[in-house]
PDB file of N, CA and C in Angstrom:
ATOM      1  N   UNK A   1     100.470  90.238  93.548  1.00  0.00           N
ATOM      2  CA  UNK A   1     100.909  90.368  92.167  1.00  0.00           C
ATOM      3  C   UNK A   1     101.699  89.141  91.729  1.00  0.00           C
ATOM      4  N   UNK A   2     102.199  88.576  92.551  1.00  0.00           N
ATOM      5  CA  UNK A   2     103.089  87.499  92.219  1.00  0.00           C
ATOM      6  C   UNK A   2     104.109  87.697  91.389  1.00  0.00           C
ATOM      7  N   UNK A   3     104.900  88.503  91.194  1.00  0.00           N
ATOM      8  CA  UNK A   3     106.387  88.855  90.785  1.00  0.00           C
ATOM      9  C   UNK A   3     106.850  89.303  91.683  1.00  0.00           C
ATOM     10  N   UNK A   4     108.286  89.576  90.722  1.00  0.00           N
ATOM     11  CA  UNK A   4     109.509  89.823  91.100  1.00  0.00           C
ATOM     12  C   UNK A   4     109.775  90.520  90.292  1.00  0.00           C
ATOM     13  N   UNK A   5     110.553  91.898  91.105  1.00  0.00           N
ATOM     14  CA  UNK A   5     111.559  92.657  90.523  1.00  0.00           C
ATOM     15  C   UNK A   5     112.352  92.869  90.397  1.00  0.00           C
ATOM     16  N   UNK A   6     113.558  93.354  89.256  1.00  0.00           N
ATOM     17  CA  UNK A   6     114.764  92.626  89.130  1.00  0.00           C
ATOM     18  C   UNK A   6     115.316  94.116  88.996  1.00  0.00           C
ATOM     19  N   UNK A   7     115.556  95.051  89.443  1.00  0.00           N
ATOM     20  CA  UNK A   7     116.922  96.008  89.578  1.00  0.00           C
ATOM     21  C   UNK A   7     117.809  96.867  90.167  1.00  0.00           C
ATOM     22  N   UNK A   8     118.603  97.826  89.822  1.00  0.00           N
ATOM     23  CA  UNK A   8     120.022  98.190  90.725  1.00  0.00           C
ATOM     24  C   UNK A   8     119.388  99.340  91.130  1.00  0.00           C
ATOM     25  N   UNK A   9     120.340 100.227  92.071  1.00  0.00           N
ATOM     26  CA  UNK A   9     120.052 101.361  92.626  1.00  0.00           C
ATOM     27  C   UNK A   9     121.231 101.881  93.166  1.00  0.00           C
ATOM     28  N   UNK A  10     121.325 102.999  92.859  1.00  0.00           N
ATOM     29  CA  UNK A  10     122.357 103.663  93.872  1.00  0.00           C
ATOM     30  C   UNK A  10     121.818 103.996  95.196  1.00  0.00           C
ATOM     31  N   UNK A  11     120.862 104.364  95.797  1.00  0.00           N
ATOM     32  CA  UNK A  11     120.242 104.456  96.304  1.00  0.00           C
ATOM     33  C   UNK A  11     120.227 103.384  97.658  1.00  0.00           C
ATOM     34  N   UNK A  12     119.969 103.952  98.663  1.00  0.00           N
ATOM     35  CA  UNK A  12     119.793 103.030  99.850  1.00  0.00           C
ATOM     36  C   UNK A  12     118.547 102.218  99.872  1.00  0.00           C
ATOM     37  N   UNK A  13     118.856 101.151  99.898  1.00  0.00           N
ATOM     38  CA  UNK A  13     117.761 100.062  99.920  1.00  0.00           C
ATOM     39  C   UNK A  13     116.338 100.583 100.243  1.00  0.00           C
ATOM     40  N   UNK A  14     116.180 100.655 101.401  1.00  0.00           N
ATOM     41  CA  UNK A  14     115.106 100.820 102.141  1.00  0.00           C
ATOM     42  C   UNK A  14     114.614 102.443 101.730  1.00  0.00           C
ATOM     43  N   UNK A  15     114.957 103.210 100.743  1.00  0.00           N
ATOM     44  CA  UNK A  15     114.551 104.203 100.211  1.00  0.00           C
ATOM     45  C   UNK A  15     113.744 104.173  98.914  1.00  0.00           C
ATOM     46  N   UNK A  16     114.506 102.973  97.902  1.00  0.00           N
ATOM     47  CA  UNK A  16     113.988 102.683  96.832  1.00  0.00           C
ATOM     48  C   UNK A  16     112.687 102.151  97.061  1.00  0.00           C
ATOM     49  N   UNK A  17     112.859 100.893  98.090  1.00  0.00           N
ATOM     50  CA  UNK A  17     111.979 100.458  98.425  1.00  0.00           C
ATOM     51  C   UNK A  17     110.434 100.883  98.616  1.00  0.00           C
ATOM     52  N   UNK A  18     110.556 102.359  99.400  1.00  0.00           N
ATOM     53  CA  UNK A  18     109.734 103.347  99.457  1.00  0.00           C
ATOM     54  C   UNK A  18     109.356 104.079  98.527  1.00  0.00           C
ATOM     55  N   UNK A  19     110.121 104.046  97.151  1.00  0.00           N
ATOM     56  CA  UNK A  19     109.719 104.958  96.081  1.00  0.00           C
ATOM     57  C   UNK A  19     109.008 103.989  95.048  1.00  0.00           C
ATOM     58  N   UNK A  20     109.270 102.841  95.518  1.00  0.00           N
ATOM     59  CA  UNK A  20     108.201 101.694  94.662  1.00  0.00           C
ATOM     60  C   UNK A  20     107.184 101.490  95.536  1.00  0.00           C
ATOM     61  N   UNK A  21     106.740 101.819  96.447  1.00  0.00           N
ATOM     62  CA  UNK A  21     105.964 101.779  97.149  1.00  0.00           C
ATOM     63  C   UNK A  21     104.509 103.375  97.600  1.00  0.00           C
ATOM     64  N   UNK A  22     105.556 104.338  96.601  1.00  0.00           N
ATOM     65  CA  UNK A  22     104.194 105.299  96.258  1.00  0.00           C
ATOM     66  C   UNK A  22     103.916 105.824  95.535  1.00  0.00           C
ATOM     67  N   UNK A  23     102.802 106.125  95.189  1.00  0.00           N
ATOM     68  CA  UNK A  23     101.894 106.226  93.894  1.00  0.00           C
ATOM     69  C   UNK A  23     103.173 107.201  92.714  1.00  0.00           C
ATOM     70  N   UNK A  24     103.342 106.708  91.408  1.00  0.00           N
ATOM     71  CA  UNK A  24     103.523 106.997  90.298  1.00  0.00           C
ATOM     72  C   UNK A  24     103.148 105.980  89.566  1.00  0.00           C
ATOM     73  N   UNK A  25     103.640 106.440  87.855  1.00  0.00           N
ATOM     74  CA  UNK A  25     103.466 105.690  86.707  1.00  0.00           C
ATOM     75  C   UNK A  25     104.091 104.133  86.683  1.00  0.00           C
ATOM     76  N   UNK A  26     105.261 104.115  87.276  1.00  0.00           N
ATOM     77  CA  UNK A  26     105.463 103.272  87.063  1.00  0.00           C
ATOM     78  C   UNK A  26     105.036 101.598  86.769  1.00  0.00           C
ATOM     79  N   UNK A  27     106.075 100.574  86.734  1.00  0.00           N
ATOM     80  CA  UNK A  27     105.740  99.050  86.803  1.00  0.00           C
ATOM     81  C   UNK A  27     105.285  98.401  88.227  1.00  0.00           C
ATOM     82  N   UNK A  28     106.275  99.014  88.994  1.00  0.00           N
ATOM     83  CA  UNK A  28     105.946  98.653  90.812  1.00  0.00           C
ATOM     84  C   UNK A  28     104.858  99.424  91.281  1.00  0.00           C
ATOM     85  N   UNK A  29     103.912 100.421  90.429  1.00  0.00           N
ATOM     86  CA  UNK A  29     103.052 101.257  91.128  1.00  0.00           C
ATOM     87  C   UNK A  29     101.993 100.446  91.101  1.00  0.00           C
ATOM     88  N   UNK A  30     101.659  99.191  90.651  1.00  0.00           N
ATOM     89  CA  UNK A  30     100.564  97.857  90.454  1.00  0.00           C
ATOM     90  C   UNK A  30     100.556  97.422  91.214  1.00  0.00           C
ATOM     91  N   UNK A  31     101.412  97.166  92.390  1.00  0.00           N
ATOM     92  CA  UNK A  31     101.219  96.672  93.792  1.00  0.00           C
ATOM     93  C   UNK A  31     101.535  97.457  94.875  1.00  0.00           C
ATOM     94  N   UNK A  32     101.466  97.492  96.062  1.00  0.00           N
ATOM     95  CA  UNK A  32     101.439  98.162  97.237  1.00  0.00           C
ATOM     96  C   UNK A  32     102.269  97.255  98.275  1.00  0.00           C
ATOM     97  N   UNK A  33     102.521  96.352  97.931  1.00  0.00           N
ATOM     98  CA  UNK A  33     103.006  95.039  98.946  1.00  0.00           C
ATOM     99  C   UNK A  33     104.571  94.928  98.692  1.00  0.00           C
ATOM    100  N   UNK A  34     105.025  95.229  98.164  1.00  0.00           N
ATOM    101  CA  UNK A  34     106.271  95.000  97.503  1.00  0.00           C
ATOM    102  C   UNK A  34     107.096  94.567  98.903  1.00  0.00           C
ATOM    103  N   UNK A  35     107.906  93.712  98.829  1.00  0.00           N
ATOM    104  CA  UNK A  35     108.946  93.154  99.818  1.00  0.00           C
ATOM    105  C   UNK A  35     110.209  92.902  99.168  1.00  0.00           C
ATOM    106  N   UNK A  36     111.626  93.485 100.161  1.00  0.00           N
ATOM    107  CA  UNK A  36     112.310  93.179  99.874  1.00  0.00           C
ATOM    108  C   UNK A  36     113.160  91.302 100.107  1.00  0.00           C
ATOM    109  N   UNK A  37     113.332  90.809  99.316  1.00  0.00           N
ATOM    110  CA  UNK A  37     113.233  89.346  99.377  1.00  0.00           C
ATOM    111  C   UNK A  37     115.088  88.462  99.014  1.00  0.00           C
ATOM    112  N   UNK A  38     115.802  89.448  98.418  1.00  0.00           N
ATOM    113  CA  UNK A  38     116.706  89.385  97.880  1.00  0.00           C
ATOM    114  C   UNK A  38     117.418  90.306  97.316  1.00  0.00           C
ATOM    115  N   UNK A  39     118.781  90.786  97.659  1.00  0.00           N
ATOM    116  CA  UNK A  39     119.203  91.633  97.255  1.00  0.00           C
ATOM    117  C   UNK A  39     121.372  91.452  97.695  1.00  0.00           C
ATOM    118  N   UNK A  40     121.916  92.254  96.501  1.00  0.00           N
ATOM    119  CA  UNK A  40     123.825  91.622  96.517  1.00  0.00           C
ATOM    120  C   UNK A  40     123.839  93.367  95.955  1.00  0.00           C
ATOM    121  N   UNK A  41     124.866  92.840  96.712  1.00  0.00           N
ATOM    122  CA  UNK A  41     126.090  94.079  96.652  1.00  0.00           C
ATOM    123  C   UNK A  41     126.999  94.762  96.240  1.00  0.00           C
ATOM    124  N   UNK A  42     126.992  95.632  95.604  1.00  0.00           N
ATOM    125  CA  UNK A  42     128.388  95.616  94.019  1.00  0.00           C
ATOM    126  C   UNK A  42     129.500  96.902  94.636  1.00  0.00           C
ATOM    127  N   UNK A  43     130.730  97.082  94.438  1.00  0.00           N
ATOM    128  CA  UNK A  43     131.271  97.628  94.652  1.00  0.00           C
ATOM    129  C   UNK A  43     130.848  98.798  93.273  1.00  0.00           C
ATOM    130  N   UNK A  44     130.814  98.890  91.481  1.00  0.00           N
ATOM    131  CA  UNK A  44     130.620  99.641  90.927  1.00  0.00           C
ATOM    132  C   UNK A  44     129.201  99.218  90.700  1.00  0.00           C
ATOM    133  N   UNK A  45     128.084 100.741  89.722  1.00  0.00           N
ATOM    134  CA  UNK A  45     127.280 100.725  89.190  1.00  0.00           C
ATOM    135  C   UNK A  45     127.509  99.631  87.837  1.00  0.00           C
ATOM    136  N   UNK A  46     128.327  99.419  87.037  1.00  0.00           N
ATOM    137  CA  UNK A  46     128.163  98.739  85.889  1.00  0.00           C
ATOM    138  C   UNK A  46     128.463  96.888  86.352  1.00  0.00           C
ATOM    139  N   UNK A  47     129.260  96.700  87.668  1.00  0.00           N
ATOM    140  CA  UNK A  47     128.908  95.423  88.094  1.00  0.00           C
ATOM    141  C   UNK A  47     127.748  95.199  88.409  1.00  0.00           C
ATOM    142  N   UNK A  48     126.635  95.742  89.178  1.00  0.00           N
ATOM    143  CA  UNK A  48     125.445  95.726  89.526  1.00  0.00           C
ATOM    144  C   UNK A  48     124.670  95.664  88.199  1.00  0.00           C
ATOM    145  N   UNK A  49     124.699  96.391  87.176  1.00  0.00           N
ATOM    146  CA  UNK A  49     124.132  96.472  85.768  1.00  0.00           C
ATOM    147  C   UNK A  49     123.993  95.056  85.181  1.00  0.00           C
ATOM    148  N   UNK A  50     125.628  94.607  84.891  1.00  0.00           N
ATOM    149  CA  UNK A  50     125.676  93.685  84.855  1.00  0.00           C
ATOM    150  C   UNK A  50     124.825  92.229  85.363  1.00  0.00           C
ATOM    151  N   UNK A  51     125.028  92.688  86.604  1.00  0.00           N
ATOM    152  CA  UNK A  51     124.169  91.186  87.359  1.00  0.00           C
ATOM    153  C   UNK A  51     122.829  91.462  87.091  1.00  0.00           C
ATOM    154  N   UNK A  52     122.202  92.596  87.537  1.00  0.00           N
ATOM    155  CA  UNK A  52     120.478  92.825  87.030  1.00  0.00           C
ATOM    156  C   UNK A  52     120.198  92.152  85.613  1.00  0.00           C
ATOM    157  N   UNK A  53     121.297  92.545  84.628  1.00  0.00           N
ATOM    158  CA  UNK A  53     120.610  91.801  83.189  1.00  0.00           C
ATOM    159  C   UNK A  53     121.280  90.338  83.103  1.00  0.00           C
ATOM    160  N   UNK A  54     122.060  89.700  84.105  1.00  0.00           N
ATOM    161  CA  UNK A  54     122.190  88.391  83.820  1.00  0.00           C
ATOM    162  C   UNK A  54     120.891  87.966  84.184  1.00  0.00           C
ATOM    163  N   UNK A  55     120.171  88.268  85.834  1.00  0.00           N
ATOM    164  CA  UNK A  55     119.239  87.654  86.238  1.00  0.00           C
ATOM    165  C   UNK A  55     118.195  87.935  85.517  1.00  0.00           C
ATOM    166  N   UNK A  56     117.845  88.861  84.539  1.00  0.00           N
ATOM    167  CA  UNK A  56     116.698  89.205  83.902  1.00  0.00           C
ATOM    168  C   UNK A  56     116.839  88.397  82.414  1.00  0.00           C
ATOM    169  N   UNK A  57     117.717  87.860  81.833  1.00  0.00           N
ATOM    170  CA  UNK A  57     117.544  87.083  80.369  1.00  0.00           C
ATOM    171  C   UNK A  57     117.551  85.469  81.231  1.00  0.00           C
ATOM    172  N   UNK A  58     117.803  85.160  82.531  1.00  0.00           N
ATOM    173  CA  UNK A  58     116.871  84.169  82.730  1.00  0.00           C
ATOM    174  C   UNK A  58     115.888  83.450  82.755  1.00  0.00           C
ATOM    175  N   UNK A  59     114.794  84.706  82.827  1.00  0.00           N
ATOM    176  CA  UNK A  59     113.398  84.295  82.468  1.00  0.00           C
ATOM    177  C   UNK A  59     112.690  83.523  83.183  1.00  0.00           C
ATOM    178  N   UNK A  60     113.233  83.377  84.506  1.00  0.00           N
ATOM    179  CA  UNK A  60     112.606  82.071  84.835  1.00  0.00           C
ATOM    180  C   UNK A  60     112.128  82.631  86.318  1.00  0.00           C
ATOM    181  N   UNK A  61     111.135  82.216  86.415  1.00  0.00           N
ATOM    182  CA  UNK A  61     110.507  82.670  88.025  1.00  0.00           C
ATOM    183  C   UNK A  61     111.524  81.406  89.249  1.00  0.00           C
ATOM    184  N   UNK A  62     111.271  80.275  88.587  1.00  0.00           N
ATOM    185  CA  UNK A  62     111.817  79.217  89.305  1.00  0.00           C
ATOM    186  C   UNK A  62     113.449  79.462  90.044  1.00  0.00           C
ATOM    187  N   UNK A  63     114.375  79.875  88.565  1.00  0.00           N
ATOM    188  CA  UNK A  63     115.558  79.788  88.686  1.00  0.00           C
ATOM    189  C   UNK A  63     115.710  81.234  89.514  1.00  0.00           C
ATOM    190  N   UNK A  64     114.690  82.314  89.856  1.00  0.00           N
ATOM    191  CA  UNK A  64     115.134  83.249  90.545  1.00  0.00           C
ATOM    192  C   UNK A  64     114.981  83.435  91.869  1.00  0.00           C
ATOM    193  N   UNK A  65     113.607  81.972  92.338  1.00  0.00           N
ATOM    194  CA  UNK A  65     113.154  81.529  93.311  1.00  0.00           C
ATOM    195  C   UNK A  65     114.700  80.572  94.387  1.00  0.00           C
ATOM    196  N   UNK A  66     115.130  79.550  93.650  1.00  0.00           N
ATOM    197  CA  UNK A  66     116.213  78.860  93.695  1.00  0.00           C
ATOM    198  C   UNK A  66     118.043  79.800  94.587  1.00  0.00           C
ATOM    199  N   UNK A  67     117.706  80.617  93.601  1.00  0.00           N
ATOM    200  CA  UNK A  67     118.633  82.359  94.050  1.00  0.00           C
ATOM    201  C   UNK A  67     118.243  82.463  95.759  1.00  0.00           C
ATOM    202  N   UNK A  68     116.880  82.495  95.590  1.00  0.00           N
ATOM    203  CA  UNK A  68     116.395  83.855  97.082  1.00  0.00           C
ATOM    204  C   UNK A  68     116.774  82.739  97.761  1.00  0.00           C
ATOM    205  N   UNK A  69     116.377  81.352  97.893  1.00  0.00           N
ATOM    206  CA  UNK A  69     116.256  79.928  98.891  1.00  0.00           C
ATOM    207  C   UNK A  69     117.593  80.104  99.275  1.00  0.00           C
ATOM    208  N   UNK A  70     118.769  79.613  97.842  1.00  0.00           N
ATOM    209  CA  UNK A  70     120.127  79.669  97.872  1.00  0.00           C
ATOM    210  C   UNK A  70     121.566  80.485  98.744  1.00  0.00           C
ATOM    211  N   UNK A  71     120.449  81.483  99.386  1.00  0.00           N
ATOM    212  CA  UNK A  71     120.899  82.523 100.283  1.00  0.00           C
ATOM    213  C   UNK A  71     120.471  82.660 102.098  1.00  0.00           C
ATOM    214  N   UNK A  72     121.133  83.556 102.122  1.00  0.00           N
ATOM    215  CA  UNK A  72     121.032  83.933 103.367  1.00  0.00           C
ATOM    216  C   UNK A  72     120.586  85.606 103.679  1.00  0.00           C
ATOM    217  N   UNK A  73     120.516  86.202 102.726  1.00  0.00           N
ATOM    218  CA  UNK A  73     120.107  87.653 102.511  1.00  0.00           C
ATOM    219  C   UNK A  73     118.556  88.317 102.489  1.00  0.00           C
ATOM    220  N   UNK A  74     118.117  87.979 103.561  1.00  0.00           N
ATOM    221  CA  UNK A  74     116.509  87.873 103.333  1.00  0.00           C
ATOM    222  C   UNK A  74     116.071  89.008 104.587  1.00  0.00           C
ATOM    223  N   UNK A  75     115.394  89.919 104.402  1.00  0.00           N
ATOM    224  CA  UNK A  75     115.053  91.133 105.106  1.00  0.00           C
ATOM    225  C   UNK A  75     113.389  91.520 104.481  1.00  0.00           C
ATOM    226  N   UNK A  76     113.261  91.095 106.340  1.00  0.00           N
ATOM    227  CA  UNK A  76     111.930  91.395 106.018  1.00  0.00           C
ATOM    228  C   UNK A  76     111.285  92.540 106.817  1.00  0.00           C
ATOM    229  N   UNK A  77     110.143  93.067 106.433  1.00  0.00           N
ATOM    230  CA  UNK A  77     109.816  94.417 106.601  1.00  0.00           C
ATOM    231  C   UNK A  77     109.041  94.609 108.114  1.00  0.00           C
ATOM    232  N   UNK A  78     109.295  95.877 108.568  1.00  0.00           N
ATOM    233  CA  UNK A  78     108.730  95.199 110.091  1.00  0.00           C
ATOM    234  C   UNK A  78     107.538  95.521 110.701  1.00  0.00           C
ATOM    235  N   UNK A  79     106.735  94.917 111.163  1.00  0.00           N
ATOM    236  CA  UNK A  79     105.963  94.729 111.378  1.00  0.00           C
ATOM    237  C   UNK A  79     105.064  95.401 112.372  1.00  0.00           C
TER     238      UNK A  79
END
């Protein structure tokens, strides 16, 4: 698919992960591959809010690419 998805969860990572990963309506229900690639940590729901819509009026595949490199937070799925 070649995106990226940009949002919060209360939810334990590796759960969401799984709920974008089976069949509903949704936007993530278009791919099957989904990886987690990047992901930060908020102490409240409205800090997390916050950061999801800074990184989303970016617009930019590049500048969100730059983010994932920029880090050290990279979990990959096992194999």
């Amino acid at each position: 698919m070649d995106k990226f998805y940009v949002g919060h969860s209360s939810e334990p990572l590796q759960e969401r992960l799984r709920k974008h990963l089976s069949d509903h309506k949704g936007y993530t229900s278009k791919a099957k591959d989904w990886i987690v690639v990047y992901f930060e940590n908020f102490d409240s729901k409205s800090s997390a809010y916050k950061r999801e819509r800074e990184i989303k009026a970016w617009k930019s595949k590049s500048r969100i690419q730059k983010l994932i490199h920029a880090t050290q937070r990279i979990e990959h799925p096992d194999s």
